[in-house]
C-alpha atoms as a PDB file:
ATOM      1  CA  UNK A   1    -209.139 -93.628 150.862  1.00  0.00           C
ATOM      2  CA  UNK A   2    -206.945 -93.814 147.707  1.00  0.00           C
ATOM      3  CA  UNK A   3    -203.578 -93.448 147.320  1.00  0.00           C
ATOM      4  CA  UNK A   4    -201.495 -92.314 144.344  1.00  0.00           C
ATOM      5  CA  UNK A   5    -198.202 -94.981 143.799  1.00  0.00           C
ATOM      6  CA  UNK A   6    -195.126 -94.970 141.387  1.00  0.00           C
ATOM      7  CA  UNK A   7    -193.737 -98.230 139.900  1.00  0.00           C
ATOM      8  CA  UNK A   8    -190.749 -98.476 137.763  1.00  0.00           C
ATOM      9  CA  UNK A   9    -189.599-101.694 136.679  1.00  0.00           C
ATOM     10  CA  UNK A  10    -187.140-102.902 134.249  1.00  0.00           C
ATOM     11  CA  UNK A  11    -188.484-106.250 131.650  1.00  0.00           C
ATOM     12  CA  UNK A  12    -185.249-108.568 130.173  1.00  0.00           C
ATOM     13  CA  UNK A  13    -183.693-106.536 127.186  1.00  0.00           C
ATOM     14  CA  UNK A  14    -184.331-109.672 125.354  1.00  0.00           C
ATOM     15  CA  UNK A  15    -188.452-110.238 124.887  1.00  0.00           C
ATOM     16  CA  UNK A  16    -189.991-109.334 121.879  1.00  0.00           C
ATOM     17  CA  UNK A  17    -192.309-106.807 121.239  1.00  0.00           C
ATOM     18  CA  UNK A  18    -195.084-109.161 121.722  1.00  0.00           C
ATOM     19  CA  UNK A  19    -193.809-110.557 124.971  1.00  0.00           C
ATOM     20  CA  UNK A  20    -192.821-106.888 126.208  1.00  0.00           C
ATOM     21  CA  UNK A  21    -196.897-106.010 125.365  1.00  0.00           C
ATOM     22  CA  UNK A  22    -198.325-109.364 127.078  1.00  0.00           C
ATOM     23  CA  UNK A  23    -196.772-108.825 130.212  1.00  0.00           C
ATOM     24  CA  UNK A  24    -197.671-104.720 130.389  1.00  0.00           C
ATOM     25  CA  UNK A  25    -201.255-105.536 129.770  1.00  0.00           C
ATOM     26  CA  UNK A  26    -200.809-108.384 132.193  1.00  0.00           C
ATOM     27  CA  UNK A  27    -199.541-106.206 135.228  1.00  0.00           C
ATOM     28  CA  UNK A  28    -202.278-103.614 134.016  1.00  0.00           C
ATOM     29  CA  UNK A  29    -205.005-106.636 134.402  1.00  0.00           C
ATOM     30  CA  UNK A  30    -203.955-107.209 137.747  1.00  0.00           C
ATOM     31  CA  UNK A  31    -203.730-103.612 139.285  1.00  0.00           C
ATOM     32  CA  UNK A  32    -207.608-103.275 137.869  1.00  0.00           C
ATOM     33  CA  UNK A  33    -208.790-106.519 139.180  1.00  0.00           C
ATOM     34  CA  UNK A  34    -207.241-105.662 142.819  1.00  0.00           C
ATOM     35  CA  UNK A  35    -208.999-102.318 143.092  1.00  0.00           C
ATOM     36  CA  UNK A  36    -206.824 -99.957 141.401  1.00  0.00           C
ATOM     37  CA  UNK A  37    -208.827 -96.975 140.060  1.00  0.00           C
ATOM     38  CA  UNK A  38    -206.231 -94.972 137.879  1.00  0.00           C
ATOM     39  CA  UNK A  39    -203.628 -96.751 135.610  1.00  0.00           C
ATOM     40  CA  UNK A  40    -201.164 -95.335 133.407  1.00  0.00           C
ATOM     41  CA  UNK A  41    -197.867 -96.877 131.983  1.00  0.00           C
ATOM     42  CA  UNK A  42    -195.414 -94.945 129.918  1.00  0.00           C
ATOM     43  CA  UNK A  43    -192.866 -96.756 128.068  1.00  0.00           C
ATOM     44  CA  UNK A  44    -189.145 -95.868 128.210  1.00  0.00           C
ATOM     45  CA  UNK A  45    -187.845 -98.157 126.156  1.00  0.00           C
ATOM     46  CA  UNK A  46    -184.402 -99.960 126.080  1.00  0.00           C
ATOM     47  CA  UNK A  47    -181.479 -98.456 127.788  1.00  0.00           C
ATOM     48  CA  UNK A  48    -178.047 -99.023 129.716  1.00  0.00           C
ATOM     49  CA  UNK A  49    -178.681-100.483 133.664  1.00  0.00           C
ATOM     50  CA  UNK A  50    -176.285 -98.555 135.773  1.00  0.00           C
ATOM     51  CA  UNK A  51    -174.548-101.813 136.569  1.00  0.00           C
ATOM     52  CA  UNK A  52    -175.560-105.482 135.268  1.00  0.00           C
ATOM     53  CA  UNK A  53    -178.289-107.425 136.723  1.00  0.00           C
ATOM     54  CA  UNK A  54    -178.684-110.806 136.326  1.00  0.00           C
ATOM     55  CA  UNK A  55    -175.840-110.457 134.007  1.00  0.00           C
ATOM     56  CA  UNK A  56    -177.727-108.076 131.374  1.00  0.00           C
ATOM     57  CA  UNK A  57    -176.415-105.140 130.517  1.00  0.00           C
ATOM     58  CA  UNK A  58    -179.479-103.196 129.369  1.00  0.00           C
ATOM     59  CA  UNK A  59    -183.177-103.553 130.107  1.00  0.00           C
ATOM     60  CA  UNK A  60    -186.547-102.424 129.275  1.00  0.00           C
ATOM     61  CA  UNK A  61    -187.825 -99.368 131.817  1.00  0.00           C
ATOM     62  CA  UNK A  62    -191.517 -99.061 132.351  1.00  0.00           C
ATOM     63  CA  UNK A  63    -192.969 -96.037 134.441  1.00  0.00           C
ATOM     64  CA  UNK A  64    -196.820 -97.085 135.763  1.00  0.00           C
ATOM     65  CA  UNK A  65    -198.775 -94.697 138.166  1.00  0.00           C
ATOM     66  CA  UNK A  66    -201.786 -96.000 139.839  1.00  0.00           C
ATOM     67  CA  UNK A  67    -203.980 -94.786 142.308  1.00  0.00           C
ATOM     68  CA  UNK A  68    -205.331 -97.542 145.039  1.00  0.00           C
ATOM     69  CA  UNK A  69    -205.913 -98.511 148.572  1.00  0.00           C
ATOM     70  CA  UNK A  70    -202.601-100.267 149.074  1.00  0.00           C
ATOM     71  CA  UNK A  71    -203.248-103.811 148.883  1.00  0.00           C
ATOM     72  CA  UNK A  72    -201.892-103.442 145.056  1.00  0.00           C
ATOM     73  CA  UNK A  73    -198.534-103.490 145.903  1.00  0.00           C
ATOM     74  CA  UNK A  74    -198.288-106.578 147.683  1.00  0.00           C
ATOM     75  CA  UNK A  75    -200.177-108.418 144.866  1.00  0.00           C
ATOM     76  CA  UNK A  76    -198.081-106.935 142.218  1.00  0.00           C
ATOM     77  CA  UNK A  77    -194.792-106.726 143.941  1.00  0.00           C
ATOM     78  CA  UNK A  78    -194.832-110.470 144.666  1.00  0.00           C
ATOM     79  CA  UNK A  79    -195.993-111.395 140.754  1.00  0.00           C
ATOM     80  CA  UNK A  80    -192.759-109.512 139.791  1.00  0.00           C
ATOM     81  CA  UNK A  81    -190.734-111.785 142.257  1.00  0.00           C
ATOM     82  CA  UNK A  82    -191.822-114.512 140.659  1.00  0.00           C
ATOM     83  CA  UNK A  83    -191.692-113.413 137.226  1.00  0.00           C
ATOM     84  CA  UNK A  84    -188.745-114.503 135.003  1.00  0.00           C
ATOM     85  CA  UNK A  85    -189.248-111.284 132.760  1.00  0.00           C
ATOM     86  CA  UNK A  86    -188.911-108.192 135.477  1.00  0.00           C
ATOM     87  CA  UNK A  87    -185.328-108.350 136.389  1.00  0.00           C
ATOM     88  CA  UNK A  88    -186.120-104.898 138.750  1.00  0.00           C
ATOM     89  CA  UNK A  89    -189.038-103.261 140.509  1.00  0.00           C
ATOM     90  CA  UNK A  90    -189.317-100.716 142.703  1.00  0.00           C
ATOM     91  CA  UNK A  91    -192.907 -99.332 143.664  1.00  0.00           C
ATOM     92  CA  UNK A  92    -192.952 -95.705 145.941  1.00  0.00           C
ATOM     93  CA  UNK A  93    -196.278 -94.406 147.373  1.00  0.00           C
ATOM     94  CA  UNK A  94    -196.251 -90.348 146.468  1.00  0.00           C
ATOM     95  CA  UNK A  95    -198.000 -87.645 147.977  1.00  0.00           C
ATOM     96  CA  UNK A  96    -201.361 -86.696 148.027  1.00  0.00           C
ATOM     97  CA  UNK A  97    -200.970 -83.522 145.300  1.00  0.00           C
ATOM     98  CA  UNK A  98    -199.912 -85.986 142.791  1.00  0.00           C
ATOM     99  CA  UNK A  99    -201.985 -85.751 139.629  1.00  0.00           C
ATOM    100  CA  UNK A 100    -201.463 -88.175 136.509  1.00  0.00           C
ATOM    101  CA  UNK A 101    -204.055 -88.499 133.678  1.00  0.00           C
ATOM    102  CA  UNK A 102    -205.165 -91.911 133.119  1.00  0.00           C
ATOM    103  CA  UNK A 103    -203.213 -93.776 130.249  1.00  0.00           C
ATOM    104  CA  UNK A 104    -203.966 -96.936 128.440  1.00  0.00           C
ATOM    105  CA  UNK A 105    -200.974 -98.954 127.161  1.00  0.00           C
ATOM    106  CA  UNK A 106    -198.911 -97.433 123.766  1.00  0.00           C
ATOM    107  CA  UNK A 107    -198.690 -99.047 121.124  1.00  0.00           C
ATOM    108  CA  UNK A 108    -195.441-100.645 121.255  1.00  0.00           C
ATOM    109  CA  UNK A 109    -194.432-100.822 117.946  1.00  0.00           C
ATOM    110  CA  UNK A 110    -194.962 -96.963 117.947  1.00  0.00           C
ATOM    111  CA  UNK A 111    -192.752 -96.511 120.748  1.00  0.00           C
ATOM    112  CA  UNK A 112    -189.128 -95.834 119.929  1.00  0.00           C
ATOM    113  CA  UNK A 113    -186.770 -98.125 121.262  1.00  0.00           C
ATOM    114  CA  UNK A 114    -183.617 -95.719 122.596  1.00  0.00           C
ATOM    115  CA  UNK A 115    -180.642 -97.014 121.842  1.00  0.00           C
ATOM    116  CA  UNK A 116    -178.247 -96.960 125.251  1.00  0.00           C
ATOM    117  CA  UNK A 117    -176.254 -93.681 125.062  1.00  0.00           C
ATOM    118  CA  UNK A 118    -172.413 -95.131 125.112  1.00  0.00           C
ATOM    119  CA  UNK A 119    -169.352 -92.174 126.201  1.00  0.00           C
ATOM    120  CA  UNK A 120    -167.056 -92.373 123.660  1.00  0.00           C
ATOM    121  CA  UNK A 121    -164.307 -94.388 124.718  1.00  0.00           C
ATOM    122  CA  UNK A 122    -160.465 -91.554 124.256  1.00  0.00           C
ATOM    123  CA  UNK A 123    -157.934 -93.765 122.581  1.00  0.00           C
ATOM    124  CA  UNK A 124    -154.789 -92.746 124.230  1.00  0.00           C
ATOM    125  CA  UNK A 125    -151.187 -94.249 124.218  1.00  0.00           C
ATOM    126  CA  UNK A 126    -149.136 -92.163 126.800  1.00  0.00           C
ATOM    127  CA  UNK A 127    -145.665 -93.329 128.258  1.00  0.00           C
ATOM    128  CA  UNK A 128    -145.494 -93.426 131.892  1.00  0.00           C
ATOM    129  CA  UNK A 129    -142.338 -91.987 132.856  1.00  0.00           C
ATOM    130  CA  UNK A 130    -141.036 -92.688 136.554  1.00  0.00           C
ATOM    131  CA  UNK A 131    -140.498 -89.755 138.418  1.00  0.00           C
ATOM    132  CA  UNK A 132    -137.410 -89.467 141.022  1.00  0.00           C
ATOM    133  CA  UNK A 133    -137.183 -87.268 144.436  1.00  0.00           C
ATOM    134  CA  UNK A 134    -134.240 -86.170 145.466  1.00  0.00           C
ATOM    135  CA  UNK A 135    -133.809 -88.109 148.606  1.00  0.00           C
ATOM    136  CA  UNK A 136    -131.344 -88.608 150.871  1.00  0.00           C
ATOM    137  CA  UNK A 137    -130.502 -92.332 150.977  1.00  0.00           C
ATOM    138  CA  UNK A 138    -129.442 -94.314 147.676  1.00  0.00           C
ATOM    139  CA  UNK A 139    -131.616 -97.198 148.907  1.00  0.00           C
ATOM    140  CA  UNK A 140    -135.086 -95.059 148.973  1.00  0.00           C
ATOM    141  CA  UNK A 141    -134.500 -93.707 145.544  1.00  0.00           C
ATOM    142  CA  UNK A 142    -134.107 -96.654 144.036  1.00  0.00           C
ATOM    143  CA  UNK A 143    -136.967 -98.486 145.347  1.00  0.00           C
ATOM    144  CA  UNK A 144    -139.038 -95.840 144.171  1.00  0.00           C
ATOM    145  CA  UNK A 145    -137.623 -96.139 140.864  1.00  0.00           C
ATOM    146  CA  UNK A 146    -138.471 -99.947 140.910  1.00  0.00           C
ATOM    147  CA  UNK A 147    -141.811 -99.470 141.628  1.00  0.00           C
ATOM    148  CA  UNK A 148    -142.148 -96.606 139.208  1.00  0.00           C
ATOM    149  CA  UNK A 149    -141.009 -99.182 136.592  1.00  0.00           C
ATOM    150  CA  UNK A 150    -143.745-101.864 137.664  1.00  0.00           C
ATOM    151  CA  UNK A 151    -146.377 -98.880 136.985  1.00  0.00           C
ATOM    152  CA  UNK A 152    -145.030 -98.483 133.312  1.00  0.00           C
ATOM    153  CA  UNK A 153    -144.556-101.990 132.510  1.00  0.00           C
ATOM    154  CA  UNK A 154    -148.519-102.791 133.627  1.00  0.00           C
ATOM    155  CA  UNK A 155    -149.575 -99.689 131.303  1.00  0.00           C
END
């Protein structure tokens, strides 16, 4: 019985092209020699991690399918542990009327690197100006005013 599986994992924003190509063909290697019938990996390049990881900000995605038995994903899984180049994994076993044509590793160079898509940052300067309710005590007012000030002075 085989089994169609999703892998995405993330290689250190830092290898080189070469690196980035040795260890794809590497994990590629290993799904083939442990029974995997079907391999593709697609290539999504560089981009922004959703929060840092091993204190990088950005990392290399990779999307493989394969199809297999299920004794992949232990083998692979626990190469990635111990791998100083795939700061994430994550491998998901998908449902049987998933259909994926077989494809062999691109050609790296080819590949467009994409740039991490940055929000523009608004440069704004506005005063904060405390704001007084009508109260009535003296002593409330003023300690809102106080603490209004603190606000302004930290902006």
């Amino acid at each position: 019985m085989s089994n169609t599986y999703e892998m995405m994992f993330i290689l250190r924003p830092d290898l080189t092209h070469d690196q980035v190509n040795k260890q794809l063909h590497k994990y590629r290697d290993l799904l083939k020699q442990n029974g995997a019938q079907k391999v593709s990996i697609d290539i999504w390049g560089k981009r922004r991690l959703a929060y840092p990881i091993l204190k990088f900000q950005d990392g290399i995605y990779v999307l493989t399918y394969y199809t297999g038995d299920g004794s992949q994903v232990a083998i692979i899984e626990r190469d990635m542990r111990l791998s100083e180049t795939v700061i994430r994994y994550l491998t998901k076993k998908l449902d049987k009327g998933f259909e994926f044509e077989e494809k062999d590793i691109p050609d790296l160079q080819a590949t467009p690197v994409v740039a991490p898509i940055e929000a523009p940052v608004p440069h704004t300067e506005s005063k904060v100006e405390p704001i007084i309710e009508e109260s009535s005590s003296e002593d409330e007012a003023t300690e809102e005013v106080k603490s209004e000030e603190v606000v302004a002075v930290k902006a």
